[in-house]
C-alpha atoms as a PDB file:
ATOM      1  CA  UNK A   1      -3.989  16.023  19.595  1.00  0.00           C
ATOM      2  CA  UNK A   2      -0.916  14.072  19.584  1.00  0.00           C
ATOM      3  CA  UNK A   3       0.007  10.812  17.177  1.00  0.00           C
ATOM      4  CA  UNK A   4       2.431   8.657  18.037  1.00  0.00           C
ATOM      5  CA  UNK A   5       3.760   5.360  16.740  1.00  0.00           C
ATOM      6  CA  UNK A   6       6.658   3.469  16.887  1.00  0.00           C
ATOM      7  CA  UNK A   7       8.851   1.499  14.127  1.00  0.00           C
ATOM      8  CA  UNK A   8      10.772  -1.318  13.533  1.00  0.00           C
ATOM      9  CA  UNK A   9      14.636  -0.446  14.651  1.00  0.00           C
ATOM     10  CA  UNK A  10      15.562  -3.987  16.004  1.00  0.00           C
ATOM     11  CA  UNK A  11      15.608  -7.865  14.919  1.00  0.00           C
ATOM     12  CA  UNK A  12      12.328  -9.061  15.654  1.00  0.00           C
ATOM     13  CA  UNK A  13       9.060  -7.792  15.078  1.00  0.00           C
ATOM     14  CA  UNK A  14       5.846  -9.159  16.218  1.00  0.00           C
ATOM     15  CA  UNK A  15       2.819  -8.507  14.039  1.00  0.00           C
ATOM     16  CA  UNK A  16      -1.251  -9.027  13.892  1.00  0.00           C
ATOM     17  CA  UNK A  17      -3.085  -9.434   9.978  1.00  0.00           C
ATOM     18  CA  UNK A  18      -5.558  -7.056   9.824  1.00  0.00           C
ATOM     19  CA  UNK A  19      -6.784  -8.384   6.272  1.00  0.00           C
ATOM     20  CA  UNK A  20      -5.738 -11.201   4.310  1.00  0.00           C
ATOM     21  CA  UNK A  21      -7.705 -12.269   1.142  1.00  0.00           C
ATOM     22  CA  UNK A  22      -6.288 -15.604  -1.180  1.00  0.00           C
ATOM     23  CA  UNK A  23      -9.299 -15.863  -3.076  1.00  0.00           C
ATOM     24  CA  UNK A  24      -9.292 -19.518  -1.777  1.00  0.00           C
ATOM     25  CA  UNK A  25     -11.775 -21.540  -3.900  1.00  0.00           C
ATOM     26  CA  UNK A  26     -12.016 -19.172  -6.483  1.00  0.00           C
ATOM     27  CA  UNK A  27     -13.996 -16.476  -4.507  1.00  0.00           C
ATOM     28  CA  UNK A  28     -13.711 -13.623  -2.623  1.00  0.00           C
ATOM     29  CA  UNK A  29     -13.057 -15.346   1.527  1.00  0.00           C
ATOM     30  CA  UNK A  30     -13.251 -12.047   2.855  1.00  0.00           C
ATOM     31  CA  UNK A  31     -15.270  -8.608   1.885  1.00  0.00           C
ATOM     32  CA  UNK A  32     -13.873  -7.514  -1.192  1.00  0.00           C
ATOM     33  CA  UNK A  33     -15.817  -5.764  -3.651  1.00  0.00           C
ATOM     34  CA  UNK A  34     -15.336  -4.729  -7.249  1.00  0.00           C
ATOM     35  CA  UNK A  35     -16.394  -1.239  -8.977  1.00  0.00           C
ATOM     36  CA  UNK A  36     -16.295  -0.052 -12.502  1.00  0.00           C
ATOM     37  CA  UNK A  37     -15.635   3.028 -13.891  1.00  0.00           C
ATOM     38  CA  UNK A  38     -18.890   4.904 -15.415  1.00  0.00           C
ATOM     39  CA  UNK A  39     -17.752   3.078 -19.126  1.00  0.00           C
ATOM     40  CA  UNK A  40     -15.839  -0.112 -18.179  1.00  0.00           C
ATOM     41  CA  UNK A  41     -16.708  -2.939 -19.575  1.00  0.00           C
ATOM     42  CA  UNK A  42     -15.580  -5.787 -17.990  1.00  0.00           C
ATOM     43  CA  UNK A  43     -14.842  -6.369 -14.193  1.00  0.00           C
ATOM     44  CA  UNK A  44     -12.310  -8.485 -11.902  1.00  0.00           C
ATOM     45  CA  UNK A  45     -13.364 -12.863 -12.171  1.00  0.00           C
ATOM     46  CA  UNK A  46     -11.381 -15.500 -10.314  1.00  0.00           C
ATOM     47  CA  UNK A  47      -9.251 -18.631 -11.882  1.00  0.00           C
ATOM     48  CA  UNK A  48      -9.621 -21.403 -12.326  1.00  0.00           C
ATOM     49  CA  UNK A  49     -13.501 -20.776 -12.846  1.00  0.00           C
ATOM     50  CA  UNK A  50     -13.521 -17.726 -15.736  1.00  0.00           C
ATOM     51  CA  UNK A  51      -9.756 -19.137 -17.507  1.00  0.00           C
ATOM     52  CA  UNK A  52     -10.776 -20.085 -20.775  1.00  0.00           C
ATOM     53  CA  UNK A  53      -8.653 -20.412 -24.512  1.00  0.00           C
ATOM     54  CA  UNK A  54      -8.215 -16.792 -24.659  1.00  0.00           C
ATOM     55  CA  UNK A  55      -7.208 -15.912 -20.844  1.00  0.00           C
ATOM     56  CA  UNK A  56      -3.930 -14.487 -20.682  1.00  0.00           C
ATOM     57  CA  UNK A  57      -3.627 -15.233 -24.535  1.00  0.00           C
ATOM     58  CA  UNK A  58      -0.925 -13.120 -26.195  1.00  0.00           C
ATOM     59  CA  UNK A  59       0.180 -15.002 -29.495  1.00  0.00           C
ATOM     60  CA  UNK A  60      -1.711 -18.157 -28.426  1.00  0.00           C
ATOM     61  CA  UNK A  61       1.793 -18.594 -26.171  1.00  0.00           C
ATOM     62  CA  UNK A  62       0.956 -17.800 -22.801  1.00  0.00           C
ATOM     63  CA  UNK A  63       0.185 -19.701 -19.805  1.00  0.00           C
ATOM     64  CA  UNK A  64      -2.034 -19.164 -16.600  1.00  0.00           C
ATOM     65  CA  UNK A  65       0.132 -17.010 -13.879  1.00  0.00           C
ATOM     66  CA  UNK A  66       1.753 -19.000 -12.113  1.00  0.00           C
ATOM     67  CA  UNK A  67       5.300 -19.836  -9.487  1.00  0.00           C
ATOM     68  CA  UNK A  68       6.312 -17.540  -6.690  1.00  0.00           C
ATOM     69  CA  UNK A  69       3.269 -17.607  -4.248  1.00  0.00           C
ATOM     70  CA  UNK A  70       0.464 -17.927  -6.932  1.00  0.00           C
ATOM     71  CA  UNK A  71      -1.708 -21.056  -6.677  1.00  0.00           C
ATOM     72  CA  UNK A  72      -4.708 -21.990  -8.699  1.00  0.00           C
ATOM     73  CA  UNK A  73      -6.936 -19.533  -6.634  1.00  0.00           C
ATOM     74  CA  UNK A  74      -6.609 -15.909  -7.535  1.00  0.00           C
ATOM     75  CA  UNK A  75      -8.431 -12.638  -8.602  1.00  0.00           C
ATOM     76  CA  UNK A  76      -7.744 -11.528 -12.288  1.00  0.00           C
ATOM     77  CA  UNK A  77      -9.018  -9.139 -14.805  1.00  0.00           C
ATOM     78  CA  UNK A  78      -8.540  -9.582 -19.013  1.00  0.00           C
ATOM     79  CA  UNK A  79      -9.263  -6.652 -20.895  1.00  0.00           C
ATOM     80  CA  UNK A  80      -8.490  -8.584 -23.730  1.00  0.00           C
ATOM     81  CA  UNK A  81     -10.884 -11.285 -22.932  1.00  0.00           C
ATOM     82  CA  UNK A  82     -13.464  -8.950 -22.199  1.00  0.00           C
ATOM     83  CA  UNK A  83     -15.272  -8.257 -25.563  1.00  0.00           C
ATOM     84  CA  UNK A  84     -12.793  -8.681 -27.898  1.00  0.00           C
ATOM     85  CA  UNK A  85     -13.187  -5.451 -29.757  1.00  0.00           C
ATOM     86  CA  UNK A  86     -10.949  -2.195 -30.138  1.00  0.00           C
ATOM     87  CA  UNK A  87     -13.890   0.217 -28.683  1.00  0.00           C
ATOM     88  CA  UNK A  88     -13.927  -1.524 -25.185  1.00  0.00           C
ATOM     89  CA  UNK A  89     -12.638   0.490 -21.905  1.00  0.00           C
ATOM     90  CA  UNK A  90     -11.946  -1.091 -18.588  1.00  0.00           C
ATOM     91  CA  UNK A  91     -11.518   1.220 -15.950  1.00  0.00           C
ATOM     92  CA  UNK A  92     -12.075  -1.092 -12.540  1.00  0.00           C
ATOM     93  CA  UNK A  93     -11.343  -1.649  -8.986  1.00  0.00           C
ATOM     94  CA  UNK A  94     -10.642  -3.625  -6.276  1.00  0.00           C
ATOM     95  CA  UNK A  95     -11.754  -3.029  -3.029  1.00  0.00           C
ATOM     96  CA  UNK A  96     -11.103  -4.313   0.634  1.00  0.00           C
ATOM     97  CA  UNK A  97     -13.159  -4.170   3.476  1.00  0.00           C
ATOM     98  CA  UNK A  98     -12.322  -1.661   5.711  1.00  0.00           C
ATOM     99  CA  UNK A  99      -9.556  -2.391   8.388  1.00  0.00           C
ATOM    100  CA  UNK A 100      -8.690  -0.257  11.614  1.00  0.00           C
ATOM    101  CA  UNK A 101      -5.056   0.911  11.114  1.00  0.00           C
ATOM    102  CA  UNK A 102      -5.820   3.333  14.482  1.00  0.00           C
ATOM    103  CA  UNK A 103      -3.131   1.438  16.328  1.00  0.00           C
ATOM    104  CA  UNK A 104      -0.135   2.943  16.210  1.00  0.00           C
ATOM    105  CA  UNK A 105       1.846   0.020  14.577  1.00  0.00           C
ATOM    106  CA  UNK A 106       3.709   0.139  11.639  1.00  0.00           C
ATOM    107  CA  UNK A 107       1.400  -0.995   8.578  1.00  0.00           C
ATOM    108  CA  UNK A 108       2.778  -2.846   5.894  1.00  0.00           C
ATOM    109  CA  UNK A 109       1.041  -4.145   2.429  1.00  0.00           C
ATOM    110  CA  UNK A 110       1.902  -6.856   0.795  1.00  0.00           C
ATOM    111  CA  UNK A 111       0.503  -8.919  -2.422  1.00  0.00           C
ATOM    112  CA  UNK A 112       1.672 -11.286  -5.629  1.00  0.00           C
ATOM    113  CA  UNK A 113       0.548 -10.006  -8.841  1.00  0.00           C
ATOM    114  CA  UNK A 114       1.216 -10.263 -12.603  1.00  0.00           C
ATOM    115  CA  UNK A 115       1.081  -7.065 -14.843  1.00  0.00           C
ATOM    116  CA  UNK A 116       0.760  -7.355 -18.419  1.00  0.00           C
ATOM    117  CA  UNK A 117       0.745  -4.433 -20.168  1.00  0.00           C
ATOM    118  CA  UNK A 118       0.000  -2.919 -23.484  1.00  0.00           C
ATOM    119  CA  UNK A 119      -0.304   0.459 -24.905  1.00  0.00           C
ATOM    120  CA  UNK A 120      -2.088   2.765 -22.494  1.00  0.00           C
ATOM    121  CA  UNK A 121      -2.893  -0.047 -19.473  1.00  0.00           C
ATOM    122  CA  UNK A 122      -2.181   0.899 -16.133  1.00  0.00           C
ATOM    123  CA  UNK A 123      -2.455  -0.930 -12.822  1.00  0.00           C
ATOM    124  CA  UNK A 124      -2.257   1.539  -9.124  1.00  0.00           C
ATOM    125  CA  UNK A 125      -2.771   0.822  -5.824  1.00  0.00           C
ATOM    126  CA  UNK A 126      -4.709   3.304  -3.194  1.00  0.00           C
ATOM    127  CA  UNK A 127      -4.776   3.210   0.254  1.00  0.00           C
ATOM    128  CA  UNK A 128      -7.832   4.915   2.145  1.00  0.00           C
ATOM    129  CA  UNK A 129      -7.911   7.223   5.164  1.00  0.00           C
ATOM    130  CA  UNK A 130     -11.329   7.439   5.976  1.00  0.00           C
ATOM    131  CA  UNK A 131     -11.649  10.505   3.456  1.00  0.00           C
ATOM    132  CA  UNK A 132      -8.682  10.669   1.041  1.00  0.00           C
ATOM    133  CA  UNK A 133      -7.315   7.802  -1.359  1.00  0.00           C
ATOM    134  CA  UNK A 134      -3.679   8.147  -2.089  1.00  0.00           C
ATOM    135  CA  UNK A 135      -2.082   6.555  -4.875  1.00  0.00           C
ATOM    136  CA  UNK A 136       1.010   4.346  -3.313  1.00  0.00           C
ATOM    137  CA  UNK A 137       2.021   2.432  -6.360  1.00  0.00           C
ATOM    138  CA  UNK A 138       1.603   2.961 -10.284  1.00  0.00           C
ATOM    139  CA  UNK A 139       3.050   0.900 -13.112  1.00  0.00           C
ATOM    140  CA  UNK A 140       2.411   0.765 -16.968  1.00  0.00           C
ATOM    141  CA  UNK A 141       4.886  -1.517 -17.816  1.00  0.00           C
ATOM    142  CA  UNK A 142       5.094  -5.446 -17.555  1.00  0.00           C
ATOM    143  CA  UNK A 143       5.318  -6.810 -13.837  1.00  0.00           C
ATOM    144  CA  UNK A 144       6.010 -10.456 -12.918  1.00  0.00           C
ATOM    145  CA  UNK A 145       5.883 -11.057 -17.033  1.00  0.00           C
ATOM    146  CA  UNK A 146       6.595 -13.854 -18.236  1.00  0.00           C
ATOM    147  CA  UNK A 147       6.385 -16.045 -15.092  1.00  0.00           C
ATOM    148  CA  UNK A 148       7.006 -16.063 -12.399  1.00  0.00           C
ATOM    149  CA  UNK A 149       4.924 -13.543 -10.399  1.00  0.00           C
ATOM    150  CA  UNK A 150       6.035 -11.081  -8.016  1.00  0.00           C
ATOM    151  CA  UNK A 151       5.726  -9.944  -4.225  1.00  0.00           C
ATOM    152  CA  UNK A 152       5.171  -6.444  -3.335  1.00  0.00           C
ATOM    153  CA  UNK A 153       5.357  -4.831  -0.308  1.00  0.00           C
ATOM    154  CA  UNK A 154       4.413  -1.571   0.641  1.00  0.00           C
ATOM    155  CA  UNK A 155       4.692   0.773   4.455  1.00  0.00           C
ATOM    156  CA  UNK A 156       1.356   2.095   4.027  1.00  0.00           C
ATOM    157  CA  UNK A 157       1.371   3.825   7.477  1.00  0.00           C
ATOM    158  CA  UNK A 158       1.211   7.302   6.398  1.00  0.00           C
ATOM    159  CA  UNK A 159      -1.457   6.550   3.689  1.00  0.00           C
ATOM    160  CA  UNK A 160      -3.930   4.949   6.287  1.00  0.00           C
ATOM    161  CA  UNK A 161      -3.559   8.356   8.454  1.00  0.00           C
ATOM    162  CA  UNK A 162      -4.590   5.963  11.677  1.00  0.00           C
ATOM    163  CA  UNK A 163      -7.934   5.673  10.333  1.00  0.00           C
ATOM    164  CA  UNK A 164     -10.102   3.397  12.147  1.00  0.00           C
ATOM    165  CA  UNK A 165     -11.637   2.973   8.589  1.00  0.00           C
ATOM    166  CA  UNK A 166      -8.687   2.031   6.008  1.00  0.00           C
ATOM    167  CA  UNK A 167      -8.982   0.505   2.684  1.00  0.00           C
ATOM    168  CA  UNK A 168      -6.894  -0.803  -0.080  1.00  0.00           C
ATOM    169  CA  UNK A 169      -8.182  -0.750  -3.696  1.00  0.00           C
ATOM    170  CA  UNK A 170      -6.506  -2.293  -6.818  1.00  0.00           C
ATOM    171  CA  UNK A 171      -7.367  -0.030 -10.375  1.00  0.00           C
ATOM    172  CA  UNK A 172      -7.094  -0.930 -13.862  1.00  0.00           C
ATOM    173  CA  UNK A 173      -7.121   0.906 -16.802  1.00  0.00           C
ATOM    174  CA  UNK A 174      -7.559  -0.139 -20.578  1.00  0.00           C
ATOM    175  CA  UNK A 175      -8.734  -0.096 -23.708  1.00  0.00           C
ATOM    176  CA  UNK A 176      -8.223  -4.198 -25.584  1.00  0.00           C
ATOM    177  CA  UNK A 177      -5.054  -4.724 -24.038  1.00  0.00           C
ATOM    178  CA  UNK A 178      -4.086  -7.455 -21.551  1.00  0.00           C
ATOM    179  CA  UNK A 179      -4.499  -8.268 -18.043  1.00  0.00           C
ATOM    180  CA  UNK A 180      -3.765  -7.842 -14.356  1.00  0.00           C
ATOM    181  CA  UNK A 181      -3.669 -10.804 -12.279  1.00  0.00           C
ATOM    182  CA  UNK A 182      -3.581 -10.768  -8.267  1.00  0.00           C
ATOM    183  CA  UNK A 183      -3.126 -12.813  -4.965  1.00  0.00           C
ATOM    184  CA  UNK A 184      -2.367 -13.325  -1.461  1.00  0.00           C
ATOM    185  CA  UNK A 185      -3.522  -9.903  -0.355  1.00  0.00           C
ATOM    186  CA  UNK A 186      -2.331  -9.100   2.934  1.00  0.00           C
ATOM    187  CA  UNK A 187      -2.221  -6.465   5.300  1.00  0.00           C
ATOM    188  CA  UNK A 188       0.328  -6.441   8.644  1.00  0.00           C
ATOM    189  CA  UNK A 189       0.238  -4.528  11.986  1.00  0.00           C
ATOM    190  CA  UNK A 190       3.626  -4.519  13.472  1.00  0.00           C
ATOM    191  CA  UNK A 191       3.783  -4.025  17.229  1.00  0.00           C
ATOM    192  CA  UNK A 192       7.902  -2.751  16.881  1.00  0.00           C
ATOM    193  CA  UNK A 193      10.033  -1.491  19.112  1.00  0.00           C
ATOM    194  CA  UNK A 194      13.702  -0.389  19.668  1.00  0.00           C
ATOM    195  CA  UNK A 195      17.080  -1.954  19.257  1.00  0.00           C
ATOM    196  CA  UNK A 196      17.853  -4.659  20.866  1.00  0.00           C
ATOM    197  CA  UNK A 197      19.098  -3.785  24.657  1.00  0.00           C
ATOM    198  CA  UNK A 198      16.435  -0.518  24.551  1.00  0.00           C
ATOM    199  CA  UNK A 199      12.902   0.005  26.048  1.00  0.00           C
ATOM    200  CA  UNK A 200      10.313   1.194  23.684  1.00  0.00           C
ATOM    201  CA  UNK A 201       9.420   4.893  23.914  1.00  0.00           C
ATOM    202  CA  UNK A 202       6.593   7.149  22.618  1.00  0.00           C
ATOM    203  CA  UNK A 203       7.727   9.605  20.115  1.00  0.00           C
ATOM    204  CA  UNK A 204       5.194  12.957  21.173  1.00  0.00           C
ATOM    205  CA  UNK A 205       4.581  15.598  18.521  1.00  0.00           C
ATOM    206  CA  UNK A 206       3.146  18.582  18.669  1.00  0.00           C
ATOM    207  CA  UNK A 207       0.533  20.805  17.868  1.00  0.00           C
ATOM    208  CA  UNK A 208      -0.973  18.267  15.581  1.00  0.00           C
ATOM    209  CA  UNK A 209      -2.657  19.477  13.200  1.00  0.00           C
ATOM    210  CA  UNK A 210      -0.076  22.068  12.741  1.00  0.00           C
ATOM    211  CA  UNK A 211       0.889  25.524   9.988  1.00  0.00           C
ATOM    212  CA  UNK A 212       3.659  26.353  10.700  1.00  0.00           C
ATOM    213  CA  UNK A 213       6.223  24.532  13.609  1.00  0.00           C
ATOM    214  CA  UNK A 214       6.278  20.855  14.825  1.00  0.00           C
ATOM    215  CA  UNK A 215       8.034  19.829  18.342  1.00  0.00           C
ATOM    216  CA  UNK A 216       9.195  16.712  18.404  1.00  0.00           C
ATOM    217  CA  UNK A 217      10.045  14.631  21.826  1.00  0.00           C
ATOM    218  CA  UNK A 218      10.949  11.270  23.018  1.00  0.00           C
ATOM    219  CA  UNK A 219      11.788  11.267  26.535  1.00  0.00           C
ATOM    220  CA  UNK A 220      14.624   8.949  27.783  1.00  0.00           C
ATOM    221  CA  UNK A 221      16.538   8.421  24.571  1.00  0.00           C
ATOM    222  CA  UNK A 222      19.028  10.188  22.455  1.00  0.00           C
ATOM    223  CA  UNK A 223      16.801  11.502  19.462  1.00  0.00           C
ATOM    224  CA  UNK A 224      19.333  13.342  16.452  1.00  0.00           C
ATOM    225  CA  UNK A 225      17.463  13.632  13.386  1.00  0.00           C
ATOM    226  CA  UNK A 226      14.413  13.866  11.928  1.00  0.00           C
ATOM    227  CA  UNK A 227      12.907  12.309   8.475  1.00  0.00           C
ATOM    228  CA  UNK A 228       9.829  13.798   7.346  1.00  0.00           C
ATOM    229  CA  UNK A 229       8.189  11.631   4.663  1.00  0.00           C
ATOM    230  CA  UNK A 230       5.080  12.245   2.342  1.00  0.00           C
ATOM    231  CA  UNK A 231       2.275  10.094   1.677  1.00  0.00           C
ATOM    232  CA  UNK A 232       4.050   7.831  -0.529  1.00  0.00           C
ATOM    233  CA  UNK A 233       6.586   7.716   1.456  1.00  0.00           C
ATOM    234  CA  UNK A 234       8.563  10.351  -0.580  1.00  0.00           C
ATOM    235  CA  UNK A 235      11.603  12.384   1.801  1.00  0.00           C
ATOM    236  CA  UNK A 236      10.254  15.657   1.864  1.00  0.00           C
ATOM    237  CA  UNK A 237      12.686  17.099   4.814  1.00  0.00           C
ATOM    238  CA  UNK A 238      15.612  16.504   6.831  1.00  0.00           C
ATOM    239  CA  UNK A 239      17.333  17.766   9.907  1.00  0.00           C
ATOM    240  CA  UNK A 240      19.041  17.886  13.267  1.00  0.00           C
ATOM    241  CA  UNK A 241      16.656  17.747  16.492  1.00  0.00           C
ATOM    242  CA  UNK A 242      17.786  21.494  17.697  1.00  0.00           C
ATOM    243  CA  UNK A 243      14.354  22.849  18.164  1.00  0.00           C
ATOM    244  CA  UNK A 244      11.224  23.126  16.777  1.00  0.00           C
ATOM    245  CA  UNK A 245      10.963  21.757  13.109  1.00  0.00           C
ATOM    246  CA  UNK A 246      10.040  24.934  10.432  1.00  0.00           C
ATOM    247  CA  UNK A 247       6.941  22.804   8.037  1.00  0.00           C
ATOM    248  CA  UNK A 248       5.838  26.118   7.008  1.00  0.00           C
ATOM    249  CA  UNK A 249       6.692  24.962   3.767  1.00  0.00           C
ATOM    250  CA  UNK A 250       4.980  21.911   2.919  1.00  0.00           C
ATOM    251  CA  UNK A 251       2.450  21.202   1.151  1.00  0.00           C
ATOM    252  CA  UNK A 252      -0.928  20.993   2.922  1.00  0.00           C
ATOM    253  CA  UNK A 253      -1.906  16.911   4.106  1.00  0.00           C
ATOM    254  CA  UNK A 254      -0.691  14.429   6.075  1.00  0.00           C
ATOM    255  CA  UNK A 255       3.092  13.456   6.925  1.00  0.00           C
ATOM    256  CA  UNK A 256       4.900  10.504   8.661  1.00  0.00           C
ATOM    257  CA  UNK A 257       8.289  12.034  11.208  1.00  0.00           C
ATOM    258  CA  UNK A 258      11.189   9.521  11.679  1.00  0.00           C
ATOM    259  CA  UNK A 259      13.518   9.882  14.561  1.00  0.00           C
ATOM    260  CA  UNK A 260      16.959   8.447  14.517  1.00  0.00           C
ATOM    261  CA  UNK A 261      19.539   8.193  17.006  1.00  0.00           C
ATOM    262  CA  UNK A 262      23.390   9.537  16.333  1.00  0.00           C
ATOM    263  CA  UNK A 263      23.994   6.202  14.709  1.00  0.00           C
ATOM    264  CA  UNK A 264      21.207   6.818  12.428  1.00  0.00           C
ATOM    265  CA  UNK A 265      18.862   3.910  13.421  1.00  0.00           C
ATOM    266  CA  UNK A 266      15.391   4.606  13.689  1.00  0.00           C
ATOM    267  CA  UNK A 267      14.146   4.812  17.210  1.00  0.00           C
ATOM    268  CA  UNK A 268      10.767   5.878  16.410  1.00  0.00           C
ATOM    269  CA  UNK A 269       7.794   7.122  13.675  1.00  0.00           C
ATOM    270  CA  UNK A 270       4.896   9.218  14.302  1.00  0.00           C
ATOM    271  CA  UNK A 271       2.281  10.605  11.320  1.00  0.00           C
ATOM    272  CA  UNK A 272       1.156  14.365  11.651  1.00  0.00           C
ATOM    273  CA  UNK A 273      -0.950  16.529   9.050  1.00  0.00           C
ATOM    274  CA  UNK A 274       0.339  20.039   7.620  1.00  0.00           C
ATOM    275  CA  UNK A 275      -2.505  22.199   7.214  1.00  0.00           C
END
């Protein structure tokens, strides 16, 4: 079986949502859902409804989230507010609808959030392949704090795997500590192609699945190097298109291969699983 997909390598990029959620109205507007943890004891609420005196309270000081691309509208979770007691544990998550990243185009994440932290809280993000979450994004210390909030954006290609099936999912972890606050969750196909001047062309790989070698062809243009990437997105490998590619040594899973030219623009992506 051969993947292929291409990438962005020139000025313009045309692109399709494939899930958007703003929480307009103080809801979920698409099919999000929320899960707890066997012991959590609290779960994600929406402003302005659930924003009462103690929301986002540190010192009696603090105001709602709000600037960058926040609006009144968005998806939050207080494990202070939640019971008010030392004991509690909030270990939650929130989860998208499946979305079919089976395309070939380059997938990108993007959301606003505010991360206050305290302690031991955490707040990840996990993309879905249809079998395997993978952790993309991790942080335990304050994010958009104090205002304004911040924009994240994520390539999420190699975490989706292609899967006609993908999901996001937002987790928090706590004991009393604060919150995690979250909008404007969106997901982008990009239909990309080459540099300007250049007709697109399909970057072949193969075997795929593969142990040991990878072969690596894209007919009609002058492919130099090679940029093999984990699933976060981690460089993992590097070299000159002289032959087949020795992945002997990786790590069983899946991979994303980058092809640049001499110049070292990127002509072309493609994921492929080590096994």
């Amino acid at each position: 079986m051969v993947l292929s997909s291409l990438v962005l390598c020139g000025t313009t990029q045309a692109q399709s949502v494939l899930l958007e959620e703003t929480f307009t109205g103080g809801m979920f507007t698409t099919a999000f859902t929320t899960e707890g943890g066997p012991t959590s004891d609290c779960d994600w609420v929406f402003a302005p409804d659930a924003v009462d005196s103690v929301t986002f309270n540190q010192d009696y000081t603090d105001t709602v989230p709000n600037g960058g691309n926040f609006d009144e509208y968005f998806v939050f979770i207080d494990s202070d507010a939640c019971t008010g007691t030392t004991s509690n544990t909030v270990d939650a998550y929130l989860v998208s609808p499946a979305f079919d990243a089976s395309g070939g185009a380059t997938l990108t994440l993007t959301f606003d959030h505010q991360f206050k932290d305290f302690t031991g809280s955490t707040a990840a993000v996990e993309v879905y392949n249809g079998s395997t979450w993978t952790e993309i994004a991790f942080w335990e210390d304050n994010v958009g704090y104090p205002n304004p909030p911040v924009q994240e954006s994520f390539d999420i290609t190699t975490a989706a795997g292609g899967s006609a099936a993908a999901q996001v999912r937002f987790h928090y972890f706590a004991t009393w500590d604060w919150w995690w606050a979250i909008d404007n969750i969106r997901v982008m196909a990009g239909v990309v192609g080459l540099d300007e001047g250049h007709a697109q062309h399909e970057l072949k790989i193969h075997p795929n699945p593969t142990a040991d070698f990878l072969n690596i062809r894209l007919d009609g243009y002058d492919a130099y190097v090679a940029t093999l990437m984990d699933a976060t997105g981690r460089v993992v490998m590097e070299d000159r298109l002289i032959g087949p590619l020795d992945v002997s040594s990786l790590s069983n899973g899946l991979y994303t291969v980058m092809v640049r030219d001499r110049n070292g623009k990127r002509i072309a992506r493609a994921p492929f699983v080590k096994q």
